[in-house]
Structures are given as C-alpha cells and as structure tokens.
C-alpha atoms as a PDB file:
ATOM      1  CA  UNK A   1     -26.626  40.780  -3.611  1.00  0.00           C
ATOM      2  CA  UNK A   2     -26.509  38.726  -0.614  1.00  0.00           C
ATOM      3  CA  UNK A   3     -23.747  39.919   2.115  1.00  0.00           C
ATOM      4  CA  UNK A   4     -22.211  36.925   4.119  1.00  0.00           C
ATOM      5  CA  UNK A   5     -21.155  37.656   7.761  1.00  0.00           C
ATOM      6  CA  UNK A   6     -17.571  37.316   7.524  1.00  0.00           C
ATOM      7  CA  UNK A   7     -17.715  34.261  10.714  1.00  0.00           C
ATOM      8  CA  UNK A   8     -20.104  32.416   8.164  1.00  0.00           C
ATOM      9  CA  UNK A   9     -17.748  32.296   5.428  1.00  0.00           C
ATOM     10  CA  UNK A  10     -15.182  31.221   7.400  1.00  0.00           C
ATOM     11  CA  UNK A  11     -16.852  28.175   8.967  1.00  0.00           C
ATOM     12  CA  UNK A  12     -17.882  27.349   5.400  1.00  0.00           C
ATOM     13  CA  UNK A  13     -14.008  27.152   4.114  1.00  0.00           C
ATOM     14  CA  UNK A  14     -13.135  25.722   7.271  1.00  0.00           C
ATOM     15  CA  UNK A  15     -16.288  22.847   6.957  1.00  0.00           C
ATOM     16  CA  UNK A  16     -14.586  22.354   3.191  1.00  0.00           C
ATOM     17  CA  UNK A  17     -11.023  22.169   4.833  1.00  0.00           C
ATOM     18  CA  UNK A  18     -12.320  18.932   6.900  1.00  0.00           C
ATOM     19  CA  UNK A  19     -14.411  17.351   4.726  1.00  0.00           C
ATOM     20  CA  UNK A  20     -11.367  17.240   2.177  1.00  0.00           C
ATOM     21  CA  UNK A  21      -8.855  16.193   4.870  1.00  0.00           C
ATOM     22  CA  UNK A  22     -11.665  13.227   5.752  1.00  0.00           C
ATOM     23  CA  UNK A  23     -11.543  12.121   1.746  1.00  0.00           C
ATOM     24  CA  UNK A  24      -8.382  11.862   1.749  1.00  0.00           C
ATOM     25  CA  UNK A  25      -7.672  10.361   4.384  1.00  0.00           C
ATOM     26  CA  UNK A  26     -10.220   7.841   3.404  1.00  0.00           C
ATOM     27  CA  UNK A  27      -9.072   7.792  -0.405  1.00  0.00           C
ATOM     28  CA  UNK A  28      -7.827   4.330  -1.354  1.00  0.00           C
ATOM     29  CA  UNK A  29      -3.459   5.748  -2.345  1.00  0.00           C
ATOM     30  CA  UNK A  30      -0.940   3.595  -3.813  1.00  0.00           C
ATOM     31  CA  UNK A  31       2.463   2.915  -3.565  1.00  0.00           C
ATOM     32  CA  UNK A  32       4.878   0.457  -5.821  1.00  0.00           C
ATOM     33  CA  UNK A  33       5.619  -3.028  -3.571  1.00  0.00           C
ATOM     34  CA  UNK A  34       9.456  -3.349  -2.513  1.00  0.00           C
ATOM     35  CA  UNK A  35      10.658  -6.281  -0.599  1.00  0.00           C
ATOM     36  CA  UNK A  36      11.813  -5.437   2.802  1.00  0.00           C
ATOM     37  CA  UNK A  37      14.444  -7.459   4.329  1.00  0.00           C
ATOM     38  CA  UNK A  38      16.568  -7.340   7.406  1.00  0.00           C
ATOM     39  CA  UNK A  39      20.013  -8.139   7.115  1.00  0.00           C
ATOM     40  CA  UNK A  40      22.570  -7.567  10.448  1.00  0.00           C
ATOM     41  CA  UNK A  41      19.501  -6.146  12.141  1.00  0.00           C
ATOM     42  CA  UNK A  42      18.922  -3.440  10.051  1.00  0.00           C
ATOM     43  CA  UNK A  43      15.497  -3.011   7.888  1.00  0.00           C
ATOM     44  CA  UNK A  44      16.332  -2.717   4.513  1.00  0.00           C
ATOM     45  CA  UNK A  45      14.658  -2.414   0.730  1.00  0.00           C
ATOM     46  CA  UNK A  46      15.220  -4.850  -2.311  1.00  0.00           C
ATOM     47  CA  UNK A  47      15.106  -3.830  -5.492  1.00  0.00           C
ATOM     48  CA  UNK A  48      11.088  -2.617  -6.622  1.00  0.00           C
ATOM     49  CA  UNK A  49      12.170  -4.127 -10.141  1.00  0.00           C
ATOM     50  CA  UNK A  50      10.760  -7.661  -9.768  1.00  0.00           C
ATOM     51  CA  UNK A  51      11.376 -10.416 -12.115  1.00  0.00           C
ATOM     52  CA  UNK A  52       8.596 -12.307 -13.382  1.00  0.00           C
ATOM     53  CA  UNK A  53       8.825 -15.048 -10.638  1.00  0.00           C
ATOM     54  CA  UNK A  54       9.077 -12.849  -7.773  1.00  0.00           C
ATOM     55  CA  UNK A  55       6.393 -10.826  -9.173  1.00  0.00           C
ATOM     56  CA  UNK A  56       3.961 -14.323  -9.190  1.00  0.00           C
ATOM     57  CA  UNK A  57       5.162 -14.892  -5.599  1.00  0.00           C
ATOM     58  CA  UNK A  58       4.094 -11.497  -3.958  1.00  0.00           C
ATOM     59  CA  UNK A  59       0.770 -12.129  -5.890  1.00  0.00           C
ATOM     60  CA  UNK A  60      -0.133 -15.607  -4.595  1.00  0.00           C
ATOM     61  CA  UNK A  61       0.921 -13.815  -1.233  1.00  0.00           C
ATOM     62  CA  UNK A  62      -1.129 -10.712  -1.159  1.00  0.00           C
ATOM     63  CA  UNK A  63      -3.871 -12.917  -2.983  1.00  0.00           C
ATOM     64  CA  UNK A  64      -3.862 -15.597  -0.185  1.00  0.00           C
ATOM     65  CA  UNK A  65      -4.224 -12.683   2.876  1.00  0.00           C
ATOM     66  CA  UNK A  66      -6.491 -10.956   1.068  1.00  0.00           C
ATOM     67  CA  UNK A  67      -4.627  -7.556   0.108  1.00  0.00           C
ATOM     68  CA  UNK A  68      -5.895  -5.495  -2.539  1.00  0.00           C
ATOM     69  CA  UNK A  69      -3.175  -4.786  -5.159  1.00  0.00           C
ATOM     70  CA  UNK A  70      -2.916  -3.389  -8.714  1.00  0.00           C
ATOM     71  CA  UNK A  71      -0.251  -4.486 -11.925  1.00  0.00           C
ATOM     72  CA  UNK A  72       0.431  -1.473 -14.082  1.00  0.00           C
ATOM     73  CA  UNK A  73       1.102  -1.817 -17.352  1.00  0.00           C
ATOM     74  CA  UNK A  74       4.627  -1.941 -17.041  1.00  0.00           C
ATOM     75  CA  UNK A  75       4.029  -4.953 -14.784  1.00  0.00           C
ATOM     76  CA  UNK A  76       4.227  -3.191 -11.452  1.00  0.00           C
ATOM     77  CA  UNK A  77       2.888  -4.446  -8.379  1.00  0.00           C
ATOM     78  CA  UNK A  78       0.770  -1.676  -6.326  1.00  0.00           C
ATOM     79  CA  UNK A  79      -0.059  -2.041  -2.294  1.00  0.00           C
ATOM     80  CA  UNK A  80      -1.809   0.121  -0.290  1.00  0.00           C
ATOM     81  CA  UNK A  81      -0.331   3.026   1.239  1.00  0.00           C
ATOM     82  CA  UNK A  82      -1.620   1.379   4.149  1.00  0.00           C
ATOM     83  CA  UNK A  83      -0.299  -1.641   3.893  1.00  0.00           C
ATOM     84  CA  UNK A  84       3.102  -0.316   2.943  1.00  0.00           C
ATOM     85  CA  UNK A  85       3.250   1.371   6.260  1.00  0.00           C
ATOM     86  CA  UNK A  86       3.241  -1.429   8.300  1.00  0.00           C
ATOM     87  CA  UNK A  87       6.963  -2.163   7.673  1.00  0.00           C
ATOM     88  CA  UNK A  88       6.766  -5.569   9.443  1.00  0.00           C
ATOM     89  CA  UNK A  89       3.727  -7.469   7.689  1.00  0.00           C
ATOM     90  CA  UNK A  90       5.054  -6.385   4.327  1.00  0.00           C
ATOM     91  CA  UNK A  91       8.485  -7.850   5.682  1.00  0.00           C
ATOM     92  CA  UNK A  92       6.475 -11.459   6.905  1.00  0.00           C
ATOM     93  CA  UNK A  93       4.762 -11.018   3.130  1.00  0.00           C
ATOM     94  CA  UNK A  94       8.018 -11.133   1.435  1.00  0.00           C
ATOM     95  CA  UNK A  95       9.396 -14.041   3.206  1.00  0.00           C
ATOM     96  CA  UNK A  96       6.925 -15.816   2.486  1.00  0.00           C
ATOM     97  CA  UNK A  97       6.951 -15.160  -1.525  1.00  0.00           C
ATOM     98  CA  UNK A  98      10.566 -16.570  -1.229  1.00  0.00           C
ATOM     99  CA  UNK A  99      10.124 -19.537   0.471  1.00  0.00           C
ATOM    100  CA  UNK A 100       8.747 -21.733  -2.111  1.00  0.00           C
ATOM    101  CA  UNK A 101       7.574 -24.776   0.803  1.00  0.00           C
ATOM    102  CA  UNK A 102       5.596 -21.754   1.837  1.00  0.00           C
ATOM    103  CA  UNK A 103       3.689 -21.032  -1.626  1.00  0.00           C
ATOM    104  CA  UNK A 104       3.377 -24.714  -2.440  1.00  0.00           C
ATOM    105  CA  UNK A 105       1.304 -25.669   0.677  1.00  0.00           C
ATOM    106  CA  UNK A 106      -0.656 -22.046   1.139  1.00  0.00           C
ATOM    107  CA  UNK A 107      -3.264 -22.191  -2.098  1.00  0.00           C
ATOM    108  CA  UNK A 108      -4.392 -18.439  -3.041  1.00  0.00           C
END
C-alpha cells in the first residue's frame, strides 16, 4: 500500500479546491431576464413574465449587441449571470426593447 505524507494530500484537495472554484467561475450560469426600470430614482424590477411582444423586443435587443441568451420551453428568456449583474446595461437594454423608433431603425 502506498502511504501519502499527510502535507501531500492536503495540497492535492487543496489543488482540487481551486481548480473547481476556477470552473466555476468560468462556467457559462443563467439567470431568467427581468426588466429593470427606475421610477422616482429608485432601481426597480418588472414583471419576468413577458408577453409575447416584449419577449420579441428583448430578443432583437440582446440579438443586435450580441448577448448570448436562451428561450426555455416555457418561453423564458435566459441572460448571463454576467450580464444580469451589470444592473445598468440590462436597464439601457430594456429601454430600448420599449421604444419601438429604437427597434425599427437598429436591424438585429
């Protein structure tokens, strides 16, 4: 039987610590798209249940910039953990899939 020093094994656990803290931090996570509005300067959330027009005009928006994004079946729209984060873009994202002179003139 081969004995293992006891500071060997626990670099090994502690190597397999990082490298699955580095996957994961690389892994690809998402999160269901909500439209973020401000309203008496304060950030808030619309509902995540889009209709099927909103749900076209977050598309042609995230399509156009060049996010990645996923439909479930149910007919969810998916971003990025990433992208969700930064509160602001997502914002500038869903003003844009409201103003319709917006979608008309930007071509996905």
């Amino acid at each position: 039987m081969i004995k293992i020093d006891k500071k060997v094994s626990i670099l090994i656990v502690f190597c397999f610590l990082i490298l699955g803290f580095f996957y994961s931090c690389n892994e690809v996570t998402w999160v269901e798209y909500q439209p973020h509005y401000i309203e008496r300067d304060k950030r808030t959330f619309g509902d995540a249940a889009l209709s099927p027009e909103e749900r076209k005009n977050i598309i042609h928006v995230l399509k156009y910039y060049g996010e990645e994004y996923k439909i479930t079946q149910a007919g969810k729209v998916l971003i990025t953990r990433k992208l969700n984060s930064d509160w602001e873009l997502v914002w500038n994202y869903t003003i844009k899939s409201n103003d319709q002179n917006w979608l008309d003139s930007h071509l996905p």
